[in-house]
C-alpha atoms as a PDB file:
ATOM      1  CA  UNK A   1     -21.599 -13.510  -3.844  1.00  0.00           C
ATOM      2  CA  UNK A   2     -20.160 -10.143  -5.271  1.00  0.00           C
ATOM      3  CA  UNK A   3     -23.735  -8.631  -5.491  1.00  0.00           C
ATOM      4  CA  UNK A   4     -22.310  -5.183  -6.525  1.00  0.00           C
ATOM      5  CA  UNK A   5     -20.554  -6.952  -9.652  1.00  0.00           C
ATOM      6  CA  UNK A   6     -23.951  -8.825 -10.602  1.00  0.00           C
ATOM      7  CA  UNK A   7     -25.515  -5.162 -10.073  1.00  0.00           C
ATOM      8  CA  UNK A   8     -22.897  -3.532 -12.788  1.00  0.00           C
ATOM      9  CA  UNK A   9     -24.399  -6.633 -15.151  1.00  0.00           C
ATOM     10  CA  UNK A  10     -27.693  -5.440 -14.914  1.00  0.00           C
ATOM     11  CA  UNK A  11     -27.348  -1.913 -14.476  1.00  0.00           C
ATOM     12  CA  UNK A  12     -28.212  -1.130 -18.330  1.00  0.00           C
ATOM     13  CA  UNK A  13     -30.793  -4.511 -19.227  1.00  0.00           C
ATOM     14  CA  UNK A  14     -30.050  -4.978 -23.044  1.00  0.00           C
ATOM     15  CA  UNK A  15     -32.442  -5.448 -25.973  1.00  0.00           C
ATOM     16  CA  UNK A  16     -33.809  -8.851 -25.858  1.00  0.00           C
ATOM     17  CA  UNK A  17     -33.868  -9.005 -29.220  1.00  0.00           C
ATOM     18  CA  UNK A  18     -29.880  -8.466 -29.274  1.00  0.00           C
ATOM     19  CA  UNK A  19     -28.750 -12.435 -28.748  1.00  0.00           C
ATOM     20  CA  UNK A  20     -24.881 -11.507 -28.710  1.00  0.00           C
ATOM     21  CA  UNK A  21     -25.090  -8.780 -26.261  1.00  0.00           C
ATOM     22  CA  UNK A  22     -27.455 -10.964 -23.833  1.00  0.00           C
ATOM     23  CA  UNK A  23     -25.380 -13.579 -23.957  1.00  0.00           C
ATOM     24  CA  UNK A  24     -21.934 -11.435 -23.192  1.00  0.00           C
ATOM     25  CA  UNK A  25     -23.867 -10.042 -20.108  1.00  0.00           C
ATOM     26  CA  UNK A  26     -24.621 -13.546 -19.111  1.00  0.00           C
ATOM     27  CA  UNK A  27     -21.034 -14.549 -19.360  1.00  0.00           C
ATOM     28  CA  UNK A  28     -19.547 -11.407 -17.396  1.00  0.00           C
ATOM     29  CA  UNK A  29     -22.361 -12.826 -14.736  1.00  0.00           C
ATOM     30  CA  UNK A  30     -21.049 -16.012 -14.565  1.00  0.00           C
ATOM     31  CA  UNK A  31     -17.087 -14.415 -14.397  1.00  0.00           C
ATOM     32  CA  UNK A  32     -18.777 -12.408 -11.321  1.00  0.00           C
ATOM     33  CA  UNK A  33     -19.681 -15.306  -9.376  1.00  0.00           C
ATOM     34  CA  UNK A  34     -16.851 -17.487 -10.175  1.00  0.00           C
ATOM     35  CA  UNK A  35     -14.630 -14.987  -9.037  1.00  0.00           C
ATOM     36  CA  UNK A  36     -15.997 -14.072  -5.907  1.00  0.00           C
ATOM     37  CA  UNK A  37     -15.777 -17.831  -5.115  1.00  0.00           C
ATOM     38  CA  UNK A  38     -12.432 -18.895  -6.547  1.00  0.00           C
ATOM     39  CA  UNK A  39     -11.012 -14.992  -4.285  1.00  0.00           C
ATOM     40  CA  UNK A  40     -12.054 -16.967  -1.162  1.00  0.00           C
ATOM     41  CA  UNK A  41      -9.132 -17.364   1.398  1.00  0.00           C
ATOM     42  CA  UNK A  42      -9.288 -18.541   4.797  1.00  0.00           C
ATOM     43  CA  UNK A  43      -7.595 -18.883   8.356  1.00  0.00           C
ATOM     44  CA  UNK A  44      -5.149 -21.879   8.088  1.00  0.00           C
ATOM     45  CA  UNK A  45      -4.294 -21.443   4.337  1.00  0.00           C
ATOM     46  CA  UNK A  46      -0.908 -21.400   3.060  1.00  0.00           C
ATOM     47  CA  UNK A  47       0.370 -18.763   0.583  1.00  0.00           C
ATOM     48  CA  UNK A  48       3.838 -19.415  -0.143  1.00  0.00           C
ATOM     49  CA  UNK A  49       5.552 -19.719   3.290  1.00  0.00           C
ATOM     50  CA  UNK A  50       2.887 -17.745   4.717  1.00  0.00           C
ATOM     51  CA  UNK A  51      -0.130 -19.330   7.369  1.00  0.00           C
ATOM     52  CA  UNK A  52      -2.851 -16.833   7.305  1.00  0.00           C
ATOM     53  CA  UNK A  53      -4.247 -16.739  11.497  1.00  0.00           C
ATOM     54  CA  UNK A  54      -6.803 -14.316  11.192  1.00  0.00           C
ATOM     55  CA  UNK A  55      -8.091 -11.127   8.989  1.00  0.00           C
ATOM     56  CA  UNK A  56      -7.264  -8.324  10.527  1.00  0.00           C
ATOM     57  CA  UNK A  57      -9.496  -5.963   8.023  1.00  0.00           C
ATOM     58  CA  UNK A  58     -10.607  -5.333   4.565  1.00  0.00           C
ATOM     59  CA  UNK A  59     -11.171  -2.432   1.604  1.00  0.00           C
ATOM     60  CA  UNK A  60     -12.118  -1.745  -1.267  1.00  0.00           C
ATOM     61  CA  UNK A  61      -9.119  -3.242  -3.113  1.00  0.00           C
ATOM     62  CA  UNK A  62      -8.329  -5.942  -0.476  1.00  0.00           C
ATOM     63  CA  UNK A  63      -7.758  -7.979   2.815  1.00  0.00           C
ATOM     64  CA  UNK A  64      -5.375  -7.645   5.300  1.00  0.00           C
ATOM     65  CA  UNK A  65      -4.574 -10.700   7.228  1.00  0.00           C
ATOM     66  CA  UNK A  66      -2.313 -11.620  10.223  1.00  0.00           C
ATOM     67  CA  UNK A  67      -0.287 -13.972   8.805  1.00  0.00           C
ATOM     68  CA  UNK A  68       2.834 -16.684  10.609  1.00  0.00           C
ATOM     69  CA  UNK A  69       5.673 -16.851   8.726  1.00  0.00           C
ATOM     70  CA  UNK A  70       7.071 -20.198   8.986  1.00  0.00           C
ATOM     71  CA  UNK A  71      10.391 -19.411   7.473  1.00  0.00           C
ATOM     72  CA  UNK A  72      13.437 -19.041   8.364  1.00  0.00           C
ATOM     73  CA  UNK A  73      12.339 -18.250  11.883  1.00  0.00           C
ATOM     74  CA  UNK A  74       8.646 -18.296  12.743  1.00  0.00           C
ATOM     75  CA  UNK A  75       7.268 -14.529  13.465  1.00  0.00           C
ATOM     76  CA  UNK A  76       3.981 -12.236  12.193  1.00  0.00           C
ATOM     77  CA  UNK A  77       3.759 -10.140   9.648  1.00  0.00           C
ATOM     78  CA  UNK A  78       0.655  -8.661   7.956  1.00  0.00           C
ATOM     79  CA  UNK A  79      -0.003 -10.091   4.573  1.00  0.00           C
ATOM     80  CA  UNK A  80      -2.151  -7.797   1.976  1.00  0.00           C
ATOM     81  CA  UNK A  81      -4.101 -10.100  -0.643  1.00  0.00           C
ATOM     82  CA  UNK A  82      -5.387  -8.152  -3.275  1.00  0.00           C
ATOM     83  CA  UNK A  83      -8.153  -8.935  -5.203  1.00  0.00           C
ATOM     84  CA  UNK A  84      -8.076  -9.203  -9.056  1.00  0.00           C
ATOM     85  CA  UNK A  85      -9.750  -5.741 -10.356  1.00  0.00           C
ATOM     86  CA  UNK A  86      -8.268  -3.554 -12.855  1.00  0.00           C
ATOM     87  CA  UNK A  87      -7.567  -0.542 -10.643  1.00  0.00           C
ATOM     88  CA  UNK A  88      -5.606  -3.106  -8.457  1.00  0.00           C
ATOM     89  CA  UNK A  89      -3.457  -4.107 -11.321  1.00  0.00           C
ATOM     90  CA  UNK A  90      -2.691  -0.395 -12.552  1.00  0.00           C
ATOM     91  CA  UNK A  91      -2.041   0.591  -8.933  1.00  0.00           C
ATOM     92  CA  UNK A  92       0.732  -2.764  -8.726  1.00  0.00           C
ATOM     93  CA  UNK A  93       2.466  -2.090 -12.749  1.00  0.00           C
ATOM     94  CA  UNK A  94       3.366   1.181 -10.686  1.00  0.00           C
ATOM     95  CA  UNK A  95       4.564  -0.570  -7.580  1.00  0.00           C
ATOM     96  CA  UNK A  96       6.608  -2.776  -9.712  1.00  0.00           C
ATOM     97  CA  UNK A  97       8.303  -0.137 -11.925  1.00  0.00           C
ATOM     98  CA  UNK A  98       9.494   1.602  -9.052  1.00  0.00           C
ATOM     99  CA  UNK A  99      10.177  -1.284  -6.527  1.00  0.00           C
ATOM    100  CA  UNK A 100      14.054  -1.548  -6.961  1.00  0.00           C
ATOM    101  CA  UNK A 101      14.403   2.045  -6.371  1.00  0.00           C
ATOM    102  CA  UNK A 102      12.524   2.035  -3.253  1.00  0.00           C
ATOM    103  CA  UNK A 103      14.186  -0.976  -1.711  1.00  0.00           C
ATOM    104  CA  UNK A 104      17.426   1.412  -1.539  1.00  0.00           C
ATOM    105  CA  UNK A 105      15.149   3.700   1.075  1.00  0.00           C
ATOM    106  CA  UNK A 106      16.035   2.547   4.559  1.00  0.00           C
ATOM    107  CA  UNK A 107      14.330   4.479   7.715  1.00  0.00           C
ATOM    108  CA  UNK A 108      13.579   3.055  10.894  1.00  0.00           C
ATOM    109  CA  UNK A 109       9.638   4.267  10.815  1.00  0.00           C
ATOM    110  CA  UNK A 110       9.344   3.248   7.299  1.00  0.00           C
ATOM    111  CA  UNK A 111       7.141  -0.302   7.215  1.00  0.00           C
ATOM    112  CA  UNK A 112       8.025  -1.598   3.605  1.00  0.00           C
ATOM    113  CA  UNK A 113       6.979  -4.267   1.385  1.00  0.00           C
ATOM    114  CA  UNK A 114       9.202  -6.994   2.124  1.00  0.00           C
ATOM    115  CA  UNK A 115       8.162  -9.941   0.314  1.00  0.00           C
ATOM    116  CA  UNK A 116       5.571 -10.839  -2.862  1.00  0.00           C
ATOM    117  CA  UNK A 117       3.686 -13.772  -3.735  1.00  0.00           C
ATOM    118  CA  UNK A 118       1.000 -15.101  -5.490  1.00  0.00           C
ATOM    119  CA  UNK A 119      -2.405 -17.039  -4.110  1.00  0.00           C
ATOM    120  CA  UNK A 120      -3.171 -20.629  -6.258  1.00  0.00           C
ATOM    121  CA  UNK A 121      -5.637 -18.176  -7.889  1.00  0.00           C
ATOM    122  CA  UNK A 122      -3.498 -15.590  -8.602  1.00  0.00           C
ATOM    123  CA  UNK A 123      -4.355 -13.214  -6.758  1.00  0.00           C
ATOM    124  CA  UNK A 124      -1.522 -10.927  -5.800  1.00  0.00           C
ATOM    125  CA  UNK A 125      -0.454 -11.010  -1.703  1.00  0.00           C
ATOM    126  CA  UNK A 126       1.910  -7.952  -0.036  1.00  0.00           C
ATOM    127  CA  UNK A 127       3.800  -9.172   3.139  1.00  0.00           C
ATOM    128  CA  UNK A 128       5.296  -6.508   5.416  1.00  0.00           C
ATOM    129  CA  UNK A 129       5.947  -6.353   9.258  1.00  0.00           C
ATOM    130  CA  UNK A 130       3.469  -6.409  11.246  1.00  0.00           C
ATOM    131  CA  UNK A 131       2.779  -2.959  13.514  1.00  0.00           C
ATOM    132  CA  UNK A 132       0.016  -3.612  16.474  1.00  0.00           C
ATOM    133  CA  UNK A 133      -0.925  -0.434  17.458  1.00  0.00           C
ATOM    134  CA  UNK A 134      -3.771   2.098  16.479  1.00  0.00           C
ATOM    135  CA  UNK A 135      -3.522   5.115  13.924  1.00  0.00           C
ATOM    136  CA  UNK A 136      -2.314   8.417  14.622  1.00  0.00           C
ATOM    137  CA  UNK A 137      -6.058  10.195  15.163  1.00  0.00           C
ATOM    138  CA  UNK A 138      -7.363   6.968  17.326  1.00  0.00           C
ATOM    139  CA  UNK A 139      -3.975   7.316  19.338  1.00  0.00           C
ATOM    140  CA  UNK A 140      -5.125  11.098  19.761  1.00  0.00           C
ATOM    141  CA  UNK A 141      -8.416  10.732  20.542  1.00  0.00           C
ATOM    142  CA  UNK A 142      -8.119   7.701  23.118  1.00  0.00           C
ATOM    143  CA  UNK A 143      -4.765   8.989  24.892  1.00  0.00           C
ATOM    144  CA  UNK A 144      -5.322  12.704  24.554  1.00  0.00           C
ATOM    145  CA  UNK A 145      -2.283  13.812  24.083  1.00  0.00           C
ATOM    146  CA  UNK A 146      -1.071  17.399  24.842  1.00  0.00           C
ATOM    147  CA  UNK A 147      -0.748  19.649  21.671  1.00  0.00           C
ATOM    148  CA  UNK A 148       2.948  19.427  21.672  1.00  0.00           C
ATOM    149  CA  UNK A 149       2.691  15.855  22.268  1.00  0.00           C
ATOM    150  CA  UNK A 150       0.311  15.573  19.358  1.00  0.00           C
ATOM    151  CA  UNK A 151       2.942  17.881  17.114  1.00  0.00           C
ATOM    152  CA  UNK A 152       5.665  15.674  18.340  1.00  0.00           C
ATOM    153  CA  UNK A 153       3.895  12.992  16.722  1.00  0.00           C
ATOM    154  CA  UNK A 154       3.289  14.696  13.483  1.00  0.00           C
ATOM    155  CA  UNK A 155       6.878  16.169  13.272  1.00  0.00           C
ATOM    156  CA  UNK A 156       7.935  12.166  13.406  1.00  0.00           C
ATOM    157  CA  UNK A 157       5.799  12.037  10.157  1.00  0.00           C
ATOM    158  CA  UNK A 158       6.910  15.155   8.352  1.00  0.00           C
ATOM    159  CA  UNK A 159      10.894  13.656   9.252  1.00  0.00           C
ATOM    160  CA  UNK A 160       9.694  10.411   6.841  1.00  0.00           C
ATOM    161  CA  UNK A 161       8.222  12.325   4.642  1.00  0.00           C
ATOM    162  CA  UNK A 162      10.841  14.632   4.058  1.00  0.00           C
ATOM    163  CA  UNK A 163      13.259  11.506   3.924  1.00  0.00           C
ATOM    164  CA  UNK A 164      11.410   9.930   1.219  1.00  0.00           C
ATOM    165  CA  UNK A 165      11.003  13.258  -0.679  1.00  0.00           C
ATOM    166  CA  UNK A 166      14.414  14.134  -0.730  1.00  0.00           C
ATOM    167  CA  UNK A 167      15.635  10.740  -2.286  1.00  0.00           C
ATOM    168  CA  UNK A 168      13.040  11.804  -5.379  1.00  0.00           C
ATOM    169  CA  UNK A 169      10.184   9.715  -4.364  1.00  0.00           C
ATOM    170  CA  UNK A 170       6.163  10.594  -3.011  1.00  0.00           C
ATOM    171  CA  UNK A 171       4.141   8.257  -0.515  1.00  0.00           C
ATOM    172  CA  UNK A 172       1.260   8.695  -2.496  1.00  0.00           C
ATOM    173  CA  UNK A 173      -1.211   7.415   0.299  1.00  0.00           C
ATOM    174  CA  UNK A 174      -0.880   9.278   3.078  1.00  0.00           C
ATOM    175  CA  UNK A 175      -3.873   9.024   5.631  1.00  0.00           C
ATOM    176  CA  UNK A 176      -4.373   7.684   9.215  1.00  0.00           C
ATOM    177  CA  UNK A 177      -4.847   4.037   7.931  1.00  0.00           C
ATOM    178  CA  UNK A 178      -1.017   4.414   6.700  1.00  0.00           C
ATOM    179  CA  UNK A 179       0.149   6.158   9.660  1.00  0.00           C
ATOM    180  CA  UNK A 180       0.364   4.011  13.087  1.00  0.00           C
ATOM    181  CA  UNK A 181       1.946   4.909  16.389  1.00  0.00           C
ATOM    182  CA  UNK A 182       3.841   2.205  18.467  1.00  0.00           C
ATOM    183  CA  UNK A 183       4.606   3.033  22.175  1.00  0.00           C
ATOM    184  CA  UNK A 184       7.751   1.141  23.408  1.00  0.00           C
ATOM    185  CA  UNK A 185       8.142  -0.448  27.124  1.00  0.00           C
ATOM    186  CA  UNK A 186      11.271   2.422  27.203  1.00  0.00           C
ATOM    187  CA  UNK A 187      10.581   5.272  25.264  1.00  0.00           C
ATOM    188  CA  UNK A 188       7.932   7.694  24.129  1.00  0.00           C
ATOM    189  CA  UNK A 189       5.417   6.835  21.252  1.00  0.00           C
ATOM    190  CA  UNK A 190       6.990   6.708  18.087  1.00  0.00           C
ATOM    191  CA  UNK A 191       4.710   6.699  14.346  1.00  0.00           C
ATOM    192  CA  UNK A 192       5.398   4.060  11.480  1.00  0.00           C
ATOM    193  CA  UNK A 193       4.283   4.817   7.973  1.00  0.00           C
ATOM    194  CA  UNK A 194       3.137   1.704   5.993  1.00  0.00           C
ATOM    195  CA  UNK A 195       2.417   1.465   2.070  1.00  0.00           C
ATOM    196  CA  UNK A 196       4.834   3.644   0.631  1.00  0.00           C
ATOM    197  CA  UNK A 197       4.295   3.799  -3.348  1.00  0.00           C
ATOM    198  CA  UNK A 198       1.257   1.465  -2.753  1.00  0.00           C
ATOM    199  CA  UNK A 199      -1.955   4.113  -3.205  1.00  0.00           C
ATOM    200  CA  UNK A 200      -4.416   0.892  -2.245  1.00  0.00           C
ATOM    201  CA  UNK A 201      -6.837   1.602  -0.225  1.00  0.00           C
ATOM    202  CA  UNK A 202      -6.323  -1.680   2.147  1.00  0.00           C
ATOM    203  CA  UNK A 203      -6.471  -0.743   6.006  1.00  0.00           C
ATOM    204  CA  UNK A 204      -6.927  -2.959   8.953  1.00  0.00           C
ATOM    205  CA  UNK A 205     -10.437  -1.886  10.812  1.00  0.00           C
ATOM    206  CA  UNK A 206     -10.010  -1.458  14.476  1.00  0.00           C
ATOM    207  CA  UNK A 207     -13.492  -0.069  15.159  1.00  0.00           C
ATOM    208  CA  UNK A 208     -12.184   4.048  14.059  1.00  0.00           C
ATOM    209  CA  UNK A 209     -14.657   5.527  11.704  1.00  0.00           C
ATOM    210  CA  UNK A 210     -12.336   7.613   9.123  1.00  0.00           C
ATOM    211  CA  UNK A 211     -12.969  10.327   6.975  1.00  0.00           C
ATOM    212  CA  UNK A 212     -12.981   8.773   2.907  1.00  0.00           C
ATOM    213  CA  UNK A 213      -9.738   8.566   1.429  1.00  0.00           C
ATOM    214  CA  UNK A 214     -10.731  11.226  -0.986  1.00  0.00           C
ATOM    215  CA  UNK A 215     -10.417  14.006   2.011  1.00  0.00           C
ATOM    216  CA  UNK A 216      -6.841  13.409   2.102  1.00  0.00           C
ATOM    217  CA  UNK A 217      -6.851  13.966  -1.734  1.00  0.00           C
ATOM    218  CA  UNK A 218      -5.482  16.869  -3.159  1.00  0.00           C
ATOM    219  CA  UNK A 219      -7.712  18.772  -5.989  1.00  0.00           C
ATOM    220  CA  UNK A 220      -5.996  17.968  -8.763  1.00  0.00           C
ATOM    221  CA  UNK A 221      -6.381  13.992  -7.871  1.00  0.00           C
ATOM    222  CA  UNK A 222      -9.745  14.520  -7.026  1.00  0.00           C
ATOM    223  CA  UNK A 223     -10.457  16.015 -10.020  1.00  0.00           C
ATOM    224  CA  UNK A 224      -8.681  13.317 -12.358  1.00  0.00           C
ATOM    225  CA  UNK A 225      -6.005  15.133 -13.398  1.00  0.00           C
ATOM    226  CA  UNK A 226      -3.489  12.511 -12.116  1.00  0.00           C
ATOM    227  CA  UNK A 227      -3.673   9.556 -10.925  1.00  0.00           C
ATOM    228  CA  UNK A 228      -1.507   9.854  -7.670  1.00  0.00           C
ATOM    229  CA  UNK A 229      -0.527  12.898  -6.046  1.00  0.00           C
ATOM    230  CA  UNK A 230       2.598  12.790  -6.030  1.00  0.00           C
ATOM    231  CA  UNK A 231       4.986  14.939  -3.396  1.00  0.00           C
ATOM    232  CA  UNK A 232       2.574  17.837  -3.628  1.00  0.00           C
ATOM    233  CA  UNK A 233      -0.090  15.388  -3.068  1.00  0.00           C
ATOM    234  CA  UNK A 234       1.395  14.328   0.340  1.00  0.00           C
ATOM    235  CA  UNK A 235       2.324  17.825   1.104  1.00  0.00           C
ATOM    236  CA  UNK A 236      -1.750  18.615   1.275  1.00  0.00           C
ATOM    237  CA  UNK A 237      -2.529  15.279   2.717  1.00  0.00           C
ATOM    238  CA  UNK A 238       0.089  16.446   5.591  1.00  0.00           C
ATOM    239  CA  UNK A 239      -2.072  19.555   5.953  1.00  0.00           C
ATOM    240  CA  UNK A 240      -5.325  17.998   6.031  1.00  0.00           C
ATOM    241  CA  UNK A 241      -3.717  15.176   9.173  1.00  0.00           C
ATOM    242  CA  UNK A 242      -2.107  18.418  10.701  1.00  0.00           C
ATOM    243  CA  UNK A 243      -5.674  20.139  11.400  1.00  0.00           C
ATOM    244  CA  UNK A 244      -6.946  16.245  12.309  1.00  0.00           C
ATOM    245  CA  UNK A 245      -3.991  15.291  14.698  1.00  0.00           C
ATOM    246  CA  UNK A 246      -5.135  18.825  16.565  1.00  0.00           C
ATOM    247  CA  UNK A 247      -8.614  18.891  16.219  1.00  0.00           C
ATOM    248  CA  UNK A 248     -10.690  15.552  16.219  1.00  0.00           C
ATOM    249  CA  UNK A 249     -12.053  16.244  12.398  1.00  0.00           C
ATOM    250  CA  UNK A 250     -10.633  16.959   8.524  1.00  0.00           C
ATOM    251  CA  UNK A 251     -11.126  20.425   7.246  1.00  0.00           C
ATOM    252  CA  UNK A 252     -14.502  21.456   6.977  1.00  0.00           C
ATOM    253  CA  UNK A 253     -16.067  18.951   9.687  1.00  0.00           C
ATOM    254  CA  UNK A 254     -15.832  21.826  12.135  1.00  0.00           C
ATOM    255  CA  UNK A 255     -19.326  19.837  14.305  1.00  0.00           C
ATOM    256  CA  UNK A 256     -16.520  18.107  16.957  1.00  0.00           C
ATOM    257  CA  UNK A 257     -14.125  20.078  17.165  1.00  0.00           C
ATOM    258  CA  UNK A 258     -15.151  22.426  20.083  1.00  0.00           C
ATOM    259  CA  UNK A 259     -15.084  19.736  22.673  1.00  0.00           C
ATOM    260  CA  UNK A 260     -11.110  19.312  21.866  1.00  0.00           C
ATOM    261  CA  UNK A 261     -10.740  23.136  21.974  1.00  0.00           C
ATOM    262  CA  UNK A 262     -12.242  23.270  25.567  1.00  0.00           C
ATOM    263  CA  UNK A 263      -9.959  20.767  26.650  1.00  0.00           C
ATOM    264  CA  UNK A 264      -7.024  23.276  26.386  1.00  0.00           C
ATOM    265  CA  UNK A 265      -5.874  22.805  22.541  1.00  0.00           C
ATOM    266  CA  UNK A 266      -6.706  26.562  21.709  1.00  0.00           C
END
């Protein structure tokens, strides 16, 4: 049961005396529980030609699940199911107006949404390819990477970046959740950037404790004055990974840094 929804119900008790407004705050109860149960998915279900395996994490907005695709060729790919709130919807009506024009953006560490369908309930579900491998500051802090190493890694970011920038379009999302590295039998490690245009706050959990999403928020979305950032907004977010990527910690979390500093990244 959704006990932060039944929470909202009761957060301002209303007059008993007031008959219509009890019984509207009984009815948005009863919407609460039905709609945590009816949002239930599990491994083995099939969403269009899509057999969830096993949920590989969950936010706010969200699950992500590993997911076979049976068709035409059987292979993996990570399948976002998004749960019915309002922010969710506002955050897709973007994704939507803008899809067509994104398709047209083609780069190799670019992990897009390739496919959209619907649960029996109606809940929205985002497939893409599916990237095993750990983000760019739990790549950093279990391989510990040289500084150049670790700018190499970042410059691979700025490239996609700049490559979605300069075909008029923002990321809008840009934190370590969205930003994975891949290390190939025959090459050096390489970063993939997933949920371009998608600002949803739906990352697998591999155990890394991450700063909020607001630290990678620039002021002026922090402070309400839009909605997404925009490419300003990734240029700070790039900032705020930057000092990360080097250090251990976001801007102003100075407490474990020093250890990285001693290690030669001065």
């Amino acid at each position: 049961m959704d006990t932060n929804a039944i929470d909202t119900v009761f957060d301002q008790p209303p007059d008993p005396a007031d008959q219509t407004k009890l019984e509207e705050r009984l009815r948005m109860l009863v919407e609460a529980r039905d709609r945590t149960l009816v949002d239930r998915v599990s491994p083995g279900d099939l969403i269009g030609p899509y057999r969830l395996v096993a949920k590989a994490g969950e936010g706010p907005l969200g699950e992500v699940w590993l997911a076979w695709h049976q068709q035409p060729a059987g292979h993996h790919v990570a399948l976002k199911i998004l749960r019915s709130e309002p922010d969710t919807e506002a955050v897709l009506d973007r994704f939507h107006a803008s899809r067509s024009a994104r398709s047209k953006l083609d780069h190799p560490a670019m992990v897009q949404v390739r496919d959209v369908e619907e649960t029996s309930r109606g809940r929205t579900c985002l497939a893409t390819e599916f990237i095993k491998g750990p983000t760019i500051t739990a790549y950093c802090s279990a391989q510990l990477p040289t500084a150049e190493q670790r700018l190499e890694l970042f410059l691979q970011l700025c490239d996609v970046v700049q490559y979605i920038h300069d075909r008029g379009h923002a990321h809008g999302n840009l934190k370590p959740g969205n930003v994975l590295v891949v290390t190939p039998s025959d090459g050096p490690p390489q970063v993939r950037v997933l949920d371009l245009g998608l600002a949803l706050d739906v990352s697998c959990d591999d155990g890394e404790t991450l700063p909020p999403a607001s630290a990678y928020m620039s002021p002026e979305q922090v402070s309400g004055e839009v909605a997404v950032g925009g490419m300003s907004g990734d240029v700070f977010a790039l900032g705020v990974l930057l000092h990360q990527v080097l250090t251990g910690v976001v801007p102003g979390d100075e407490t474990d840094s020093q250890a990285l500093m001693d290690d030669g990244l001065e």
